[in-house]
PDB file of N, CA and C in Angstrom:
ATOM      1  N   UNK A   1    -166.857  48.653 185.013  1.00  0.00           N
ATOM      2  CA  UNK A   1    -167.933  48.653 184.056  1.00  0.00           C
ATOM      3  C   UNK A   1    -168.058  50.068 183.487  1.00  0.00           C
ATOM      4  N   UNK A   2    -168.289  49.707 182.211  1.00  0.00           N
ATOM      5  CA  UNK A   2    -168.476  51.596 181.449  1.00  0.00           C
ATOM      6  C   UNK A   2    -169.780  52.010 181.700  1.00  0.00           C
ATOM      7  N   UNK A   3    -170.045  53.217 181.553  1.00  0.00           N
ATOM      8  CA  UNK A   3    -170.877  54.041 181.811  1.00  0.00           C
ATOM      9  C   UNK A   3    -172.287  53.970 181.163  1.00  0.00           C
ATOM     10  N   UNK A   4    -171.659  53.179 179.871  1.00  0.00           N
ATOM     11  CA  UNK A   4    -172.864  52.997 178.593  1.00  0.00           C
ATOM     12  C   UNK A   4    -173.598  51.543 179.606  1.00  0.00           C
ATOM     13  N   UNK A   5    -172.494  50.687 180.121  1.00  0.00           N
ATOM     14  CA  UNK A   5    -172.879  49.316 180.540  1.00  0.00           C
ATOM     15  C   UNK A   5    -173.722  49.424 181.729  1.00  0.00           C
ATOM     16  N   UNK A   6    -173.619  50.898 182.319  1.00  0.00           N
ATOM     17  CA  UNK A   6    -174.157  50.974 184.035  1.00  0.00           C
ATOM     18  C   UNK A   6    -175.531  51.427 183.615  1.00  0.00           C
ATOM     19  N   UNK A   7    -175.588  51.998 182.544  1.00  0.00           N
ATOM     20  CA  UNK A   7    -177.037  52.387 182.239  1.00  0.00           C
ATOM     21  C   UNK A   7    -177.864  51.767 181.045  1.00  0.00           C
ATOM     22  N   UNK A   8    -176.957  50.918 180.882  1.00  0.00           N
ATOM     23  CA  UNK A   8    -177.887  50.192 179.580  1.00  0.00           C
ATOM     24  C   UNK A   8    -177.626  48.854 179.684  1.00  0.00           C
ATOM     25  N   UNK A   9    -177.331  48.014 181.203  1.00  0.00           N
ATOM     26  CA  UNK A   9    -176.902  46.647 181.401  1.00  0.00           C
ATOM     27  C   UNK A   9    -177.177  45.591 180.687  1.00  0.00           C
ATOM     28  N   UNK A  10    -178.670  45.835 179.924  1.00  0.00           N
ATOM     29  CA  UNK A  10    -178.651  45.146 178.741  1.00  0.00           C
ATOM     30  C   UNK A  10    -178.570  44.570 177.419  1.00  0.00           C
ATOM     31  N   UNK A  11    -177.860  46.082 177.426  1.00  0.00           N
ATOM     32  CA  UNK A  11    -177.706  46.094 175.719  1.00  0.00           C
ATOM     33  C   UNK A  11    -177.010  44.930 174.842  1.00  0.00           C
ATOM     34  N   UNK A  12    -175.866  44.335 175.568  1.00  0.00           N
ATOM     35  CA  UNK A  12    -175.153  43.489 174.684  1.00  0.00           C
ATOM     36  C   UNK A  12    -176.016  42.123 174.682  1.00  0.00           C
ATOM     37  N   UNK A  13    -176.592  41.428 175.662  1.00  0.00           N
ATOM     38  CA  UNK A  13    -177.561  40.554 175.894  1.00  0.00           C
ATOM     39  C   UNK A  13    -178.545  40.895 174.585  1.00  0.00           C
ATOM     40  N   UNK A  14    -179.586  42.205 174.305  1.00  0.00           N
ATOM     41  CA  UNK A  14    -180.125  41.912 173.111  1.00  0.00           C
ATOM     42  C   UNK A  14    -179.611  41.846 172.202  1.00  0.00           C
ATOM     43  N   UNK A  15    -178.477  43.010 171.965  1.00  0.00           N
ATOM     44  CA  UNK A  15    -177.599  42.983 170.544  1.00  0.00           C
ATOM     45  C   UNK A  15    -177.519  41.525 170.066  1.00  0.00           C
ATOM     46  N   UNK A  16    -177.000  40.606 171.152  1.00  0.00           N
ATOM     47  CA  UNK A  16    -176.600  39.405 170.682  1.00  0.00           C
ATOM     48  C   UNK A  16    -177.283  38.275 170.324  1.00  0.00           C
ATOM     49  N   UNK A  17    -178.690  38.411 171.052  1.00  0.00           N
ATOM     50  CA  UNK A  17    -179.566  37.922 170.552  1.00  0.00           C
ATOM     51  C   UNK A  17    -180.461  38.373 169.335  1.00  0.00           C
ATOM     52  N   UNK A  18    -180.828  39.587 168.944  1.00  0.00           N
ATOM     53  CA  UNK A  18    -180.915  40.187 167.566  1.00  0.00           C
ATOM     54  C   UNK A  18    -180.153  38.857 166.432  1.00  0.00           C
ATOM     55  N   UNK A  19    -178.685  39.541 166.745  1.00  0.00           N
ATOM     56  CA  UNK A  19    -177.959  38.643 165.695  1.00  0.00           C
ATOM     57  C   UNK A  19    -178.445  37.078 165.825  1.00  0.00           C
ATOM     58  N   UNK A  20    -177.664  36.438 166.770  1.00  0.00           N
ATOM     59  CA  UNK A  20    -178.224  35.093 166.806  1.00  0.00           C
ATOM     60  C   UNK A  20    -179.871  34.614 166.207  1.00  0.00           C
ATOM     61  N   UNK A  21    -180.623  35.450 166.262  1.00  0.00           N
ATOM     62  CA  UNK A  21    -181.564  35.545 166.006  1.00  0.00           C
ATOM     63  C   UNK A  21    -181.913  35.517 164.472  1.00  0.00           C
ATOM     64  N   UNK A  22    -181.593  36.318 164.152  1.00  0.00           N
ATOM     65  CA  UNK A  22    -181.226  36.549 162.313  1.00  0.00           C
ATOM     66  C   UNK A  22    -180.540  35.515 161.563  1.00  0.00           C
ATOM     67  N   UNK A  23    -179.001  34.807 162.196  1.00  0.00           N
ATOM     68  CA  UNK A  23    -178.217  34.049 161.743  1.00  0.00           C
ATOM     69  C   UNK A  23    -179.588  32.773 161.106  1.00  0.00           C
ATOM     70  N   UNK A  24    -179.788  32.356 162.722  1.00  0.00           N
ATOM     71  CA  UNK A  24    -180.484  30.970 162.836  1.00  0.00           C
ATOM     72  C   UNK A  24    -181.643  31.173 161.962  1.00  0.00           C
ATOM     73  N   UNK A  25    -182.432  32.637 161.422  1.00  0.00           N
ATOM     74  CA  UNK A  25    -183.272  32.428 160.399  1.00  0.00           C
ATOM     75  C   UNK A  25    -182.005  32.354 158.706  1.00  0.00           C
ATOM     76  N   UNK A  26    -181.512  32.493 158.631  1.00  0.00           N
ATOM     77  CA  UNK A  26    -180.866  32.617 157.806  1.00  0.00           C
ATOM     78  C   UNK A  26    -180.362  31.161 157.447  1.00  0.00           C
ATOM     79  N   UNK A  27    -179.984  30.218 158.331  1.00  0.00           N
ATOM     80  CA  UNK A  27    -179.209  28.894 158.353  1.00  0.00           C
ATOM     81  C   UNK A  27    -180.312  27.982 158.698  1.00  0.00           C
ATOM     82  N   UNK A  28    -181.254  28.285 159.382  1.00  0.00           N
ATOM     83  CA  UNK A  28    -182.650  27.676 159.011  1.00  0.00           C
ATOM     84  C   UNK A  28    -183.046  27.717 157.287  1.00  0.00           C
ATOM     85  N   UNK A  29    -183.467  28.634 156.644  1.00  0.00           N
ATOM     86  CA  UNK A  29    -183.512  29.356 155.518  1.00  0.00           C
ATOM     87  C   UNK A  29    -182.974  27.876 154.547  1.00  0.00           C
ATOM     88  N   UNK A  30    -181.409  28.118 154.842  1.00  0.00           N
ATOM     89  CA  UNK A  30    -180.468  27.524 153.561  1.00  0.00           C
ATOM     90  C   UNK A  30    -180.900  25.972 153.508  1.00  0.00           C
ATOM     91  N   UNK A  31    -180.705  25.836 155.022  1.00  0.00           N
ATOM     92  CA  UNK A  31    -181.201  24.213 155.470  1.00  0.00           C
ATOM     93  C   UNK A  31    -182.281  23.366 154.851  1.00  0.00           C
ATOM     94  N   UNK A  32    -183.556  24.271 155.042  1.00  0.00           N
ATOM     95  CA  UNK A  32    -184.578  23.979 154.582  1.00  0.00           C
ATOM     96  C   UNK A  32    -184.583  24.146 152.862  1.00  0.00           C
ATOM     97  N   UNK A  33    -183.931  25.121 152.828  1.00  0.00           N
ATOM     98  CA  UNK A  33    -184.338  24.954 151.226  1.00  0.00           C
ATOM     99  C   UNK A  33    -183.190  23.992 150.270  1.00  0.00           C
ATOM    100  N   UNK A  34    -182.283  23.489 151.089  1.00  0.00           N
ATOM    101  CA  UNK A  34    -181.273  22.430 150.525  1.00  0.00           C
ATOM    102  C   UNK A  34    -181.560  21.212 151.000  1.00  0.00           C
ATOM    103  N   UNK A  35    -183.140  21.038 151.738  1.00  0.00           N
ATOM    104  CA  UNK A  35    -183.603  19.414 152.549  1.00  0.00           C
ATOM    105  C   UNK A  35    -182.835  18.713 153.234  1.00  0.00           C
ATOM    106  N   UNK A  36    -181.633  19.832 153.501  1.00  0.00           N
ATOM    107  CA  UNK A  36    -181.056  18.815 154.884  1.00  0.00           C
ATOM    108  C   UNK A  36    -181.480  18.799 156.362  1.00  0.00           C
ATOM    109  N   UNK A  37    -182.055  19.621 156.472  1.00  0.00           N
ATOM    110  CA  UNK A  37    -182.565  19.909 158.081  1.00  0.00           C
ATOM    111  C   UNK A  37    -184.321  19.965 157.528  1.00  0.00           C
ATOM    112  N   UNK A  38    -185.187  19.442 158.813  1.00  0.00           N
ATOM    113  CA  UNK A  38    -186.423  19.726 159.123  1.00  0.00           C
ATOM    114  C   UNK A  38    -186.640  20.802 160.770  1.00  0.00           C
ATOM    115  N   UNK A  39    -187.616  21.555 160.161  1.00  0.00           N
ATOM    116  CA  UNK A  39    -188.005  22.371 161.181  1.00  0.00           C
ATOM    117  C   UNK A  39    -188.760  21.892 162.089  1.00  0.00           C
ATOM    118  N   UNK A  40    -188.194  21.846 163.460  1.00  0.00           N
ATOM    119  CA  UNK A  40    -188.397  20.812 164.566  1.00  0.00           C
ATOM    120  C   UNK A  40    -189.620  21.662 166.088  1.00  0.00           C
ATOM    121  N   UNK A  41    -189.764  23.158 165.285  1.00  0.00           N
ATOM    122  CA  UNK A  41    -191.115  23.880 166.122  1.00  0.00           C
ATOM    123  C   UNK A  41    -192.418  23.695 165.337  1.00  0.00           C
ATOM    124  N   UNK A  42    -193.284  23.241 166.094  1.00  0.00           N
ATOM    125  CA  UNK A  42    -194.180  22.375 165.880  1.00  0.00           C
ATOM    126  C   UNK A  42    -195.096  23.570 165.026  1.00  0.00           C
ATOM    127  N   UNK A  43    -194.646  24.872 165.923  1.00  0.00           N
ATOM    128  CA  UNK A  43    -195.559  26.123 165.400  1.00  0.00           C
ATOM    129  C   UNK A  43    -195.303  26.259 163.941  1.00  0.00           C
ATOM    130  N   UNK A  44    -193.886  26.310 163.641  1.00  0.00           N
ATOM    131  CA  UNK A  44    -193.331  26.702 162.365  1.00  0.00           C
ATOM    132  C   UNK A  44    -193.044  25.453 160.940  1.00  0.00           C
ATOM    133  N   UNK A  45    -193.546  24.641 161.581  1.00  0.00           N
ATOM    134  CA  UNK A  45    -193.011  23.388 160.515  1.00  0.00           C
ATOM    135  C   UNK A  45    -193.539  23.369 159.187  1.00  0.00           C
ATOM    136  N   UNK A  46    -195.165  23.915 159.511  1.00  0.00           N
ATOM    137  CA  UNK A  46    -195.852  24.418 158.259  1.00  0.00           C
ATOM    138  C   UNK A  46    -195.813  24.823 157.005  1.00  0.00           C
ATOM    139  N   UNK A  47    -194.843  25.725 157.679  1.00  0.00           N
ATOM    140  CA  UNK A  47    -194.478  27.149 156.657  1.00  0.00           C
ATOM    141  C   UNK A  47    -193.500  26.844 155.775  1.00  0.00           C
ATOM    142  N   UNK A  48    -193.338  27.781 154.951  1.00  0.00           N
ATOM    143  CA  UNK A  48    -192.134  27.530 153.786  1.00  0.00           C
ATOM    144  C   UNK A  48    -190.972  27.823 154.405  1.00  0.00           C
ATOM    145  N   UNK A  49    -190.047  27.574 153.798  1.00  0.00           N
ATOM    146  CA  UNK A  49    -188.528  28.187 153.933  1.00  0.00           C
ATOM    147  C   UNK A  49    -188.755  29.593 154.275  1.00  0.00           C
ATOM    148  N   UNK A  50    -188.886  30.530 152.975  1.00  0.00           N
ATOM    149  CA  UNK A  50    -189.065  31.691 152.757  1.00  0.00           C
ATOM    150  C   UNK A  50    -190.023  32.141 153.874  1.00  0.00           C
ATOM    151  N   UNK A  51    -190.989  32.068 154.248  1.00  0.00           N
ATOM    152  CA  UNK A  51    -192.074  32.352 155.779  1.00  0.00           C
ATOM    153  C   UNK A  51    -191.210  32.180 156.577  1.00  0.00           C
ATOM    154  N   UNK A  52    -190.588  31.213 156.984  1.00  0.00           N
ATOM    155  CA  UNK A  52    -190.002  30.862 158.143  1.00  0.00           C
ATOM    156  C   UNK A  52    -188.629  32.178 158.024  1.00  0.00           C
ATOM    157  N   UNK A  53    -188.158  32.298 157.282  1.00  0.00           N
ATOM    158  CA  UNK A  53    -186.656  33.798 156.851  1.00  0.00           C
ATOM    159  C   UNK A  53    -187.899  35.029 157.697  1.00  0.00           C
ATOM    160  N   UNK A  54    -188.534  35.278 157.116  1.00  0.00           N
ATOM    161  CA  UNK A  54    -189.387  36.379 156.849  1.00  0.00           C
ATOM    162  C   UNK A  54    -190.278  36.542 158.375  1.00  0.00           C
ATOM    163  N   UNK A  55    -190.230  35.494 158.939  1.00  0.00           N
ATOM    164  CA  UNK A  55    -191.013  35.675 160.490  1.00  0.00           C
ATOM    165  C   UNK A  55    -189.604  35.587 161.386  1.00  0.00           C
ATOM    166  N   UNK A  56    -188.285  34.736 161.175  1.00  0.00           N
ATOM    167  CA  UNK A  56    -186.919  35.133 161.720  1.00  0.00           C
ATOM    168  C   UNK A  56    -186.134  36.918 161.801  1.00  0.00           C
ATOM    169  N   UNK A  57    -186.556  37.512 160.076  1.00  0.00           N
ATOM    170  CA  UNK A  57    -186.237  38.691 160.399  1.00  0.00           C
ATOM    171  C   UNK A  57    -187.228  39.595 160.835  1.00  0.00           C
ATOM    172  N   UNK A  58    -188.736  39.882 160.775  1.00  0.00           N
ATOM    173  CA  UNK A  58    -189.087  40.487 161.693  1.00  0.00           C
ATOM    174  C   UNK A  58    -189.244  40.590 163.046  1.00  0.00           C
ATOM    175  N   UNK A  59    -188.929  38.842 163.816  1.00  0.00           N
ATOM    176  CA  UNK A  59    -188.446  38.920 165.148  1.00  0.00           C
ATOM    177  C   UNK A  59    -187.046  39.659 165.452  1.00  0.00           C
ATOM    178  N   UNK A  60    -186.298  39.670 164.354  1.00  0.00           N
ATOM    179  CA  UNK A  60    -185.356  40.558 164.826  1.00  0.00           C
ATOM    180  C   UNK A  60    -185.034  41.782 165.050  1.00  0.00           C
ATOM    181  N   UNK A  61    -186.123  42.122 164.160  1.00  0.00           N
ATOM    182  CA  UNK A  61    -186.261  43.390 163.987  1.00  0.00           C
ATOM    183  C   UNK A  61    -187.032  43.824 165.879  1.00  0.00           C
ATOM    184  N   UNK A  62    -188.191  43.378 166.058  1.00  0.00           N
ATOM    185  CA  UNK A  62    -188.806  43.522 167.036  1.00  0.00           C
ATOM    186  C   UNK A  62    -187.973  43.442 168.481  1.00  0.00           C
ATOM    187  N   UNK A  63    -186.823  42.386 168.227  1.00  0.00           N
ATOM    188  CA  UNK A  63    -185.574  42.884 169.330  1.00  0.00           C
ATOM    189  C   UNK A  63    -185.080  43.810 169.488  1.00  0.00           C
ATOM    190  N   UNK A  64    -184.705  43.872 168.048  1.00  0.00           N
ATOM    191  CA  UNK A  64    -184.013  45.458 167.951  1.00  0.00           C
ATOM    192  C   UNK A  64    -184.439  46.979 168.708  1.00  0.00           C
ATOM    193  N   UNK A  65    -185.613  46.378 168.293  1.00  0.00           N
ATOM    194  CA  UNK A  65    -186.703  47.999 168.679  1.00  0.00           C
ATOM    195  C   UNK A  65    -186.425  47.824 170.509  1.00  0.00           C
ATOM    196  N   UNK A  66    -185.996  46.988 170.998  1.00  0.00           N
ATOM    197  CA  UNK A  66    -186.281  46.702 172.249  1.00  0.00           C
ATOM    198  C   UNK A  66    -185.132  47.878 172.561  1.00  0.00           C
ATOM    199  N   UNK A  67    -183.714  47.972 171.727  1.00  0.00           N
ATOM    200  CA  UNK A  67    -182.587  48.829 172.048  1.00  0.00           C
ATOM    201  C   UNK A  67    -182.998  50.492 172.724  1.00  0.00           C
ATOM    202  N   UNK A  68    -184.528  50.175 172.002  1.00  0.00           N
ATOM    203  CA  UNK A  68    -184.701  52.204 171.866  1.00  0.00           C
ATOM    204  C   UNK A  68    -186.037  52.229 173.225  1.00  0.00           C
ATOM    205  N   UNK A  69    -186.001  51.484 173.914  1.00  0.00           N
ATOM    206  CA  UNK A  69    -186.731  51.213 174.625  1.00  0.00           C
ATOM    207  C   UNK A  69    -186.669  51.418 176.610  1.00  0.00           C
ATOM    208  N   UNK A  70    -186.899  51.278 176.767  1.00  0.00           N
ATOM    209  CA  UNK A  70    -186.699  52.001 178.487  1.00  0.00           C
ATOM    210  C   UNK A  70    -186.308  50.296 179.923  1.00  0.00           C
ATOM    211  N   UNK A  71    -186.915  49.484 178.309  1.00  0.00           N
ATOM    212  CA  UNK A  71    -186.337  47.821 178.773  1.00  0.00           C
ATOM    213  C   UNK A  71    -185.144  47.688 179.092  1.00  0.00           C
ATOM    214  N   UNK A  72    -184.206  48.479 177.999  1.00  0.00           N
ATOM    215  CA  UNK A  72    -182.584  48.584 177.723  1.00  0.00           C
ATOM    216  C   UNK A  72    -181.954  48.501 179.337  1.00  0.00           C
ATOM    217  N   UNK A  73    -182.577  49.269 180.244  1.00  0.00           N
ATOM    218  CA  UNK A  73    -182.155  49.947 180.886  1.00  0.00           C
ATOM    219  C   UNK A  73    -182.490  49.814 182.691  1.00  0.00           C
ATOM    220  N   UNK A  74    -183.316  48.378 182.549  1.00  0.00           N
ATOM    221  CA  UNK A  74    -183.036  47.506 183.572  1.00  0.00           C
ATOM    222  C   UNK A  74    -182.389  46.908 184.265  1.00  0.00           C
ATOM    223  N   UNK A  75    -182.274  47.189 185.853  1.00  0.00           N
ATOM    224  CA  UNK A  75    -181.020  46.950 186.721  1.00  0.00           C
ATOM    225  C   UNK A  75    -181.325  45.276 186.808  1.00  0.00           C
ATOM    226  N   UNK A  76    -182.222  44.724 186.217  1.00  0.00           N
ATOM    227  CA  UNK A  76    -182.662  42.953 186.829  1.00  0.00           C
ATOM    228  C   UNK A  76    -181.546  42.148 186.669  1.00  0.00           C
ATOM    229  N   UNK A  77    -180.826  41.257 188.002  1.00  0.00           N
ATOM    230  CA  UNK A  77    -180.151  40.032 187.643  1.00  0.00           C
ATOM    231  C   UNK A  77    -180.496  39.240 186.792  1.00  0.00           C
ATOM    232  N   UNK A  78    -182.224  39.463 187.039  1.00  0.00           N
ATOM    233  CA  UNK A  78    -183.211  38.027 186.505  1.00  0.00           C
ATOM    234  C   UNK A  78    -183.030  37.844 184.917  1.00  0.00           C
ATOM    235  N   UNK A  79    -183.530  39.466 184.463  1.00  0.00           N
ATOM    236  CA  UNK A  79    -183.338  39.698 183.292  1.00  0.00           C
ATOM    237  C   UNK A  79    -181.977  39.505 182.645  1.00  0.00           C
ATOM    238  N   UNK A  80    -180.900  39.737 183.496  1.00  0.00           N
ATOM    239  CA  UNK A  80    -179.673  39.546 182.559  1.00  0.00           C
ATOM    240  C   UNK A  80    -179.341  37.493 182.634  1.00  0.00           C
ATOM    241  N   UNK A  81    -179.664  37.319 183.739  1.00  0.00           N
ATOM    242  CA  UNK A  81    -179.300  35.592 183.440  1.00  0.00           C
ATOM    243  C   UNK A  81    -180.452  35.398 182.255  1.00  0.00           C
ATOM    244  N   UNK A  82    -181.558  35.715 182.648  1.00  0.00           N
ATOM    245  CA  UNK A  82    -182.547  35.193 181.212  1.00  0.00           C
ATOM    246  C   UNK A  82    -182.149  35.499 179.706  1.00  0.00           C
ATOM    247  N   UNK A  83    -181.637  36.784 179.362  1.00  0.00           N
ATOM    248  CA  UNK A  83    -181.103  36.768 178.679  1.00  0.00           C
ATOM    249  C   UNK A  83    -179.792  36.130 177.846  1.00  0.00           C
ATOM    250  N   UNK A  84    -178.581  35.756 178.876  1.00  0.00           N
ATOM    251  CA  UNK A  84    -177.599  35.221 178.948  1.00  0.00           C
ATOM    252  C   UNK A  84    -178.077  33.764 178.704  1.00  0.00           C
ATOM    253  N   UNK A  85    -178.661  33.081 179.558  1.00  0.00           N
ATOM    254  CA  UNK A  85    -179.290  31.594 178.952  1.00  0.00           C
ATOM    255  C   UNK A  85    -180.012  31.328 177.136  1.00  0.00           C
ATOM    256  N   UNK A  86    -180.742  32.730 177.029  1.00  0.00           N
ATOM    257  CA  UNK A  86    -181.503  32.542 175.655  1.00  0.00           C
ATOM    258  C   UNK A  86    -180.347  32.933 174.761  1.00  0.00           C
ATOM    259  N   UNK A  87    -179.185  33.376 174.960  1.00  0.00           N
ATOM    260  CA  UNK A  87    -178.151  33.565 174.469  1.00  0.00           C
ATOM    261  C   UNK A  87    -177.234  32.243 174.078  1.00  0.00           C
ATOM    262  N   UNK A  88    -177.245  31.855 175.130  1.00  0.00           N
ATOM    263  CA  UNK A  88    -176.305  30.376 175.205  1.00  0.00           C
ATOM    264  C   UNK A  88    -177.110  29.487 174.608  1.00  0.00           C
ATOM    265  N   UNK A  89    -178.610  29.226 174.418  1.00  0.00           N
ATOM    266  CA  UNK A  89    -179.210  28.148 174.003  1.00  0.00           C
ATOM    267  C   UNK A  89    -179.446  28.732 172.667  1.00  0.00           C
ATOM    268  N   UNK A  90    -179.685  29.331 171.731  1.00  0.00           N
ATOM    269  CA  UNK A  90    -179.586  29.858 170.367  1.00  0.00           C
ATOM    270  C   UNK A  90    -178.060  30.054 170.384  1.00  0.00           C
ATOM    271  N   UNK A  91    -177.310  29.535 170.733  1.00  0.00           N
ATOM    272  CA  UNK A  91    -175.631  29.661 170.394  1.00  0.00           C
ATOM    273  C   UNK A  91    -175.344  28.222 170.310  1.00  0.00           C
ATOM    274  N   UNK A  92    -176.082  27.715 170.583  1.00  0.00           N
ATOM    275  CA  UNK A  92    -176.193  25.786 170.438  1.00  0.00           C
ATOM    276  C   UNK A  92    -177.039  25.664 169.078  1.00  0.00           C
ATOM    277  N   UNK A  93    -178.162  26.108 169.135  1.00  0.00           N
ATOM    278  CA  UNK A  93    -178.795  25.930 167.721  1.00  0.00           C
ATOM    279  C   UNK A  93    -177.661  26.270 166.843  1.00  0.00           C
ATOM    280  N   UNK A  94    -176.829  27.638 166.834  1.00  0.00           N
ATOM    281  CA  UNK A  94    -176.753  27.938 165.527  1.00  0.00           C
ATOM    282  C   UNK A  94    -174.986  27.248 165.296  1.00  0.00           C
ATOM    283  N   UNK A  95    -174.933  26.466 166.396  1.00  0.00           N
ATOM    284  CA  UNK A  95    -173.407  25.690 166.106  1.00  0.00           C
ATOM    285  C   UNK A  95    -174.039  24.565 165.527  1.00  0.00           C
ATOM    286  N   UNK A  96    -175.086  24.048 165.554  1.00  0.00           N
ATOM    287  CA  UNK A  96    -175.726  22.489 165.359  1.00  0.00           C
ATOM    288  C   UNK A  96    -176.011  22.858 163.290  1.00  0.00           C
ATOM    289  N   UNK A  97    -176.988  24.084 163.416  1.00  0.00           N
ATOM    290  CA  UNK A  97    -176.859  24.446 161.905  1.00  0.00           C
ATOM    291  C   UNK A  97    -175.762  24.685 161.458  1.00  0.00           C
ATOM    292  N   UNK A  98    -174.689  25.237 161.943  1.00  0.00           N
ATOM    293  CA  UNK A  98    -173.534  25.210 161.590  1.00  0.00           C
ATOM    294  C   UNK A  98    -172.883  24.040 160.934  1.00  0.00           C
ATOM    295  N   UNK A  99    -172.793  22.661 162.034  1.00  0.00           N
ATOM    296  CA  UNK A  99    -172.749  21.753 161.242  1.00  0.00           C
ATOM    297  C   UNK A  99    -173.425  20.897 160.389  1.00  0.00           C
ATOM    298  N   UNK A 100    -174.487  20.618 160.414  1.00  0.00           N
ATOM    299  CA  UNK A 100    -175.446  20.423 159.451  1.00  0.00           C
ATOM    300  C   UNK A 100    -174.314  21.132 158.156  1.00  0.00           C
ATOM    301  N   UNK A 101    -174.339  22.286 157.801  1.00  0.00           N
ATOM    302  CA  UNK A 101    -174.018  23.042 156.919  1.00  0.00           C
ATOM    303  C   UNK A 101    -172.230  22.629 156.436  1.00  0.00           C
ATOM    304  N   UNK A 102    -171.699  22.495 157.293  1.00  0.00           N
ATOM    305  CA  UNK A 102    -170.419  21.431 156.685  1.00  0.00           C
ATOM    306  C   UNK A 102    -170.684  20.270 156.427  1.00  0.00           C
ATOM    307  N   UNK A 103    -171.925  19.757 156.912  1.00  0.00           N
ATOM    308  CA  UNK A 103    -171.778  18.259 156.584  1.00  0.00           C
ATOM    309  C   UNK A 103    -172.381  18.421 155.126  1.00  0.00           C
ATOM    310  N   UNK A 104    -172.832  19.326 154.682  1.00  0.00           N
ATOM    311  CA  UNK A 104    -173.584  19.376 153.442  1.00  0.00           C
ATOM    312  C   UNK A 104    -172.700  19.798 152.350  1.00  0.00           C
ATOM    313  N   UNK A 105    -171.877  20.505 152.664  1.00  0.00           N
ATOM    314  CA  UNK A 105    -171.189  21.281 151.719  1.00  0.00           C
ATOM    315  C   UNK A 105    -169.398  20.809 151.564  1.00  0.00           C
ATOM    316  N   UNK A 106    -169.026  20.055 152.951  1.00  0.00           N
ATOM    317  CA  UNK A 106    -168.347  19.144 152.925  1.00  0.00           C
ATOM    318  C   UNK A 106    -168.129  17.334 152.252  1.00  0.00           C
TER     319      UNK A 106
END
């Protein structure tokens, strides 16, 4: 393990969720505003397309900030499987929008 990884065990876990994070507002976004997908969080169904982009990228942003943070830098198993799971389950969403998005454009 590198040196960056022994002291910052979590970094790639948020990095990757950041992104994933952004994508799925983004492919949420297209979805909604091309009426092929409905927004299926009960919290967010409300909102417009555009709200729903706009509350996706400031959660990402708010991950982000997590990088510069003293969180980064937690030895937790707990924290890295939790992360790793919220990783893998927004990596299912954004294969599912994924297809949605060929089936539309296909």
């Amino acid at each position: 393990m590198s040196s960056d990884q022994q002291s910052n065990p979590l970094k790639k876990y948020v990095w990757c969720l950041v992104i994933l994070n952004f994508f799925d507002g983004m492919l949420t976004y297209i979805g909604l505003s091309f009426g092929v997908i409905n927004e299926a969080n009960p919290l967010l169904v409300s909102l417009s397309p555009l709200a729903l982009l706009g509350i996706k990228i400031l959660l990402s942003c708010c991950l982000f900030s997590f990088l510069f943070t003293p969180f980064i830098e937690i030895q937790s198993r707990t924290w890295r499987y939790t992360l790793f799971f919220a990783n893998l389950l927004y990596s299912g969403v954004l294969l599912l929008h994924l297809m949605w998005l060929i089936i539309l454009f296909v």
